[in-house]
Protein backbone atom coordinates (compact mmCIF):
# COMPACT_ATOMS: atom_id res chain seq x y z
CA UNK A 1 5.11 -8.17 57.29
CA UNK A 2 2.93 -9.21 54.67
CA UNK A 3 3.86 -12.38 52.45
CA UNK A 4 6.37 -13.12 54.59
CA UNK A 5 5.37 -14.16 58.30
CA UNK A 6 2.62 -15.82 56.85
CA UNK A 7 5.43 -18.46 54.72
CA UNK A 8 6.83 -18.92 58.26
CA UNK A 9 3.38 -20.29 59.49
CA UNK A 10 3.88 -23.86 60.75
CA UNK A 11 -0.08 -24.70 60.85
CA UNK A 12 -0.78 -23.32 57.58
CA UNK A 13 1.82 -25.34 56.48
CA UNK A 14 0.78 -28.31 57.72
CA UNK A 15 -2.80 -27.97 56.35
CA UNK A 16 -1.26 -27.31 52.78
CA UNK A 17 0.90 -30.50 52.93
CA UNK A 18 -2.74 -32.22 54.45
CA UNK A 19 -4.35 -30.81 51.43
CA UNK A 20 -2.05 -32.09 48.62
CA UNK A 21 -1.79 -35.32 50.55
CA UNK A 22 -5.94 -35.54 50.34
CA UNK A 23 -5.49 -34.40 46.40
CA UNK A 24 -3.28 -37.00 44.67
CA UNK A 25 -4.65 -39.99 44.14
CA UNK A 26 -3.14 -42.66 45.95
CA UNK A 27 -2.34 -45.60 42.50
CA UNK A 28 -0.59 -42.37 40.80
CA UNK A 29 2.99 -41.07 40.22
CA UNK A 30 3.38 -37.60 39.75
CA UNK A 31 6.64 -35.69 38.44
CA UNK A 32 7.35 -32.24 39.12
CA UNK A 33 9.80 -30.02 38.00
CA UNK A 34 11.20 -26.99 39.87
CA UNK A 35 12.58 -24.70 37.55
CA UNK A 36 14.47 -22.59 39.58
CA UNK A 37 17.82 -24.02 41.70
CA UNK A 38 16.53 -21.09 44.01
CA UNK A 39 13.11 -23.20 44.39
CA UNK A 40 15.14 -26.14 44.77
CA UNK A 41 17.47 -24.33 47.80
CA UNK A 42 14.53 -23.20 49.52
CA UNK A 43 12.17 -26.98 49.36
CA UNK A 44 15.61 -29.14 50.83
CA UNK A 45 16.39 -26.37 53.01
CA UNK A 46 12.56 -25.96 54.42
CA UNK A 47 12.19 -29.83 54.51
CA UNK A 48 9.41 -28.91 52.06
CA UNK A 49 10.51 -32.33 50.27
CA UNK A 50 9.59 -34.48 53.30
CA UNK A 51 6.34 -33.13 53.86
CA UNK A 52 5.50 -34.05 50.17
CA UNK A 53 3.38 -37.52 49.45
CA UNK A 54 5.78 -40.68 48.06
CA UNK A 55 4.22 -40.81 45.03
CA UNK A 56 5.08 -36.73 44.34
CA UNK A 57 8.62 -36.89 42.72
CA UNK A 58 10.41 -33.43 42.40
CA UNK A 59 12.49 -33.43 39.50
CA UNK A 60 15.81 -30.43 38.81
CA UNK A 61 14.65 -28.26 35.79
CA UNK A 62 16.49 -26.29 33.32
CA UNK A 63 17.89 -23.53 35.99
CA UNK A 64 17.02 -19.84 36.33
CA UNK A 65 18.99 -17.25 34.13
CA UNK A 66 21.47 -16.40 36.68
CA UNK A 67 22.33 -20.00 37.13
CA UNK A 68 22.88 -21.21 33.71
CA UNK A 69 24.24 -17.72 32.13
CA UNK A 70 27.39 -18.35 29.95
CA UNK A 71 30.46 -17.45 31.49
CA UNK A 72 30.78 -15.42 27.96
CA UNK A 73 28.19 -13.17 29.55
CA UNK A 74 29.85 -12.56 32.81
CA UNK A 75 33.11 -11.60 31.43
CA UNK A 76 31.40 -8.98 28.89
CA UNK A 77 29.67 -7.39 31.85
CA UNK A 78 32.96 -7.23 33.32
CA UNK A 79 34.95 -5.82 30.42
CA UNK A 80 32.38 -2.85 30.44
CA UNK A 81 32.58 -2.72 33.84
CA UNK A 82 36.31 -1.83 33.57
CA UNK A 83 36.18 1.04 31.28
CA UNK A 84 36.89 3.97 32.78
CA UNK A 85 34.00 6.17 33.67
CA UNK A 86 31.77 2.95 33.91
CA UNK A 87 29.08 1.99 36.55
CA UNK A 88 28.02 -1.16 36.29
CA UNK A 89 24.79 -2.17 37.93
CA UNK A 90 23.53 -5.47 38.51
CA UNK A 91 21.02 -7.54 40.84
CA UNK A 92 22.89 -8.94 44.46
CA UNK A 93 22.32 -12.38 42.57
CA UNK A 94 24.71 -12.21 39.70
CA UNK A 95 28.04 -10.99 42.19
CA UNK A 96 29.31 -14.06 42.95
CA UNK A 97 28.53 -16.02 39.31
CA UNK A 98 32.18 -16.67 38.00
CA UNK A 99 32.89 -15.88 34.45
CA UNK A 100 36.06 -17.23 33.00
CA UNK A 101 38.47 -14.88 35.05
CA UNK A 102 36.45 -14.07 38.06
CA UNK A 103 33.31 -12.59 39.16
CA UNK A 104 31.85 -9.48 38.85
CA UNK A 105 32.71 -9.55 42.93
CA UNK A 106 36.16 -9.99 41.66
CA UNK A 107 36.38 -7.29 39.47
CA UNK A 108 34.55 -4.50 42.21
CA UNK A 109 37.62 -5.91 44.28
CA UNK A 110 39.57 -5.21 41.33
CA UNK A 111 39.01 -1.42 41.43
CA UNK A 112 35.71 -1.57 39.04
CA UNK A 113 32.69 0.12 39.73
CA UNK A 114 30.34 -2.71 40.18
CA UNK A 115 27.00 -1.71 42.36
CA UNK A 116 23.81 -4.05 43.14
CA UNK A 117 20.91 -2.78 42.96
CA UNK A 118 17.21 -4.09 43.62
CA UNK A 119 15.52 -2.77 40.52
CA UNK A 120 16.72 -1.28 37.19
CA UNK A 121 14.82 2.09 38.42
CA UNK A 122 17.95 2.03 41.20
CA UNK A 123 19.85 2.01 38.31
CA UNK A 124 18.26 5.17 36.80
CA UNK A 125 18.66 7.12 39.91
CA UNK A 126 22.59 6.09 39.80
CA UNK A 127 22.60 7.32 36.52
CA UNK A 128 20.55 10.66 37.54
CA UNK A 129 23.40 10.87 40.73
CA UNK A 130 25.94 10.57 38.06
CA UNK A 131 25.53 12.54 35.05
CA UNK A 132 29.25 12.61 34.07
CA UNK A 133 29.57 8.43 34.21
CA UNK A 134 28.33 5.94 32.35
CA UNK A 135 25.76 3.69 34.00
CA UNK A 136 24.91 -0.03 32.68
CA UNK A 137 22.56 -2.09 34.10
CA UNK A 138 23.37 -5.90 33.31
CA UNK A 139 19.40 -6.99 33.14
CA UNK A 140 19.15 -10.52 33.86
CA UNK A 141 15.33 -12.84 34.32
CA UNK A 142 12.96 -14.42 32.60
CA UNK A 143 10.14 -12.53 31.11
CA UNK A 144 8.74 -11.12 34.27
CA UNK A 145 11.31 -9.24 35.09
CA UNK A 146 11.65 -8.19 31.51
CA UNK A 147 8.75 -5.54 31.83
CA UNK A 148 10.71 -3.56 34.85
CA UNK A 149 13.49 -3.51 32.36
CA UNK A 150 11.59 -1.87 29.44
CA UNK A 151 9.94 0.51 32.00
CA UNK A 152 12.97 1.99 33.33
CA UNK A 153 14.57 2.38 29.67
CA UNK A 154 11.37 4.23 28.97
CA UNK A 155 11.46 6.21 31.98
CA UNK A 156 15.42 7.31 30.76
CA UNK A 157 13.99 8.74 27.08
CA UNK A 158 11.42 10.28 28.55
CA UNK A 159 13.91 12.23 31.46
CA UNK A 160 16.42 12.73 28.63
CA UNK A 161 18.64 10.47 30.71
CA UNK A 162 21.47 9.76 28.65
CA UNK A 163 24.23 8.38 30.19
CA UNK A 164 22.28 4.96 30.76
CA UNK A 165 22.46 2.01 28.99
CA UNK A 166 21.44 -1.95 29.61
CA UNK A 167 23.73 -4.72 28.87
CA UNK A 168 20.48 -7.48 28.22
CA UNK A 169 20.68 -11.06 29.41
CA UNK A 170 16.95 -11.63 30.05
CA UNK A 171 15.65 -15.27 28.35
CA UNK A 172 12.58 -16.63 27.96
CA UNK A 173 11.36 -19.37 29.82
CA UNK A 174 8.10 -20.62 27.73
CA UNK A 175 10.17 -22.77 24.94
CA UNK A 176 12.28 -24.65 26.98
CA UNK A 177 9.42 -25.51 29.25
CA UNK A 178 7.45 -26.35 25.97
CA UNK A 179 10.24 -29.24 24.72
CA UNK A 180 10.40 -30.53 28.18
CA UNK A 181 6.84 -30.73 27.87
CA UNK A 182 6.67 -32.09 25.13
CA UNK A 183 9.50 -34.88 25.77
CA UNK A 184 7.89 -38.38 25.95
CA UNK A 185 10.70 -40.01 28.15
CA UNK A 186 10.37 -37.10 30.91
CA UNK A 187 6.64 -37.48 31.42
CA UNK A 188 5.65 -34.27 33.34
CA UNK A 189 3.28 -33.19 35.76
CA UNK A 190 3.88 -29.95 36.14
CA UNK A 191 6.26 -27.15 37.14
CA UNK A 192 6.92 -25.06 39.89
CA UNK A 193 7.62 -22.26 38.31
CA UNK A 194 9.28 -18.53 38.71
């Protein structure tokens, strides 16, 4: 499988950890931040962290959207979720978030019509499957997942789909990253970014 089995390639690994080690010079501290607590899972779970030079410091950043979405959010997804004739959609990610009553997990338990889906254009075909319901997609990301957003409510008004909506919860990424930038006590190197 393409971009997958080659992630799971032990030498290639090793040469790339080789390679930064042979890159950083030796009298320097670098700081680098991982933006993403899904980044962060995936270097402490991989060991990725130990294969890393001493003087490379990984530093937690600001979260993904899922991660630091106000429980506000969750709990408006979930009210529209419970109106009758509702389908809410949503990415596998954002099940298990807890608003201030429960989860949008909760609520499918709950009787709601919650449904993940992998793409907003899954969320379209609901919506085509279900002409007499409502269908929301809660859209969640940071800018690049923005555009799939846009394309799908484009697709709808083109198809005369209307009996789909989006509940919007996408942020932007670039100012926060700017002020931690620009913060002269954090003292970045870079990011490792979404």
């Amino acid at each position: 499988m393409k971009y997958v089995d080659e992630f799971r390639d032990a030498e290639l690994g090793r040469a790339l950890a080789g390679e930064i080690l042979t890159s950083v010079e030796p009298g320097r501290h670098y700081k680098i931040m991982e933006v993403c607590g899904g980044h962060t899972h995936s270097i402490y779970k991989f060991g990725i962290d130990d294969l890393l030079p001493a003087n490379v410091e990984l530093v937690h950043g600001p979260g993904c959207p899922v991660c630091v979405i106000p429980m506000g959010r969750v709990d408006d997804g979930i009210a529209v979720a419970r109106h009758p004739g509702v389908i809410l959609t949503c990415f596998g990610d954002m099940m298990r978030i807890p608003g201030s009553a429960g989860s949008f997990l909760d609520a499918k338990a709950g009787g709601a019509d919650i449904r993940m889906v992998y793409s907003p254009l899954d969320a379209l075909r609901i919506a085509r499957q279900n002409p007499d319901r409502e269908v929301v997609f809660y859209a969640i990301g940071f800018e690049t997942t923005a555009p799939s957003t846009a394309l799908t409510l484009k697709r709808a008004k083109i198809e005369g789909i209307r009996n789909f909506s989006v509940m919007c919860s996408h942020v932007t990424i670039v100012p926060p990253l700017r002020a931690l930038l620009d913060s002269p006590d954090l003292r970045l190197d870079g990011f490792i970014g979404p």
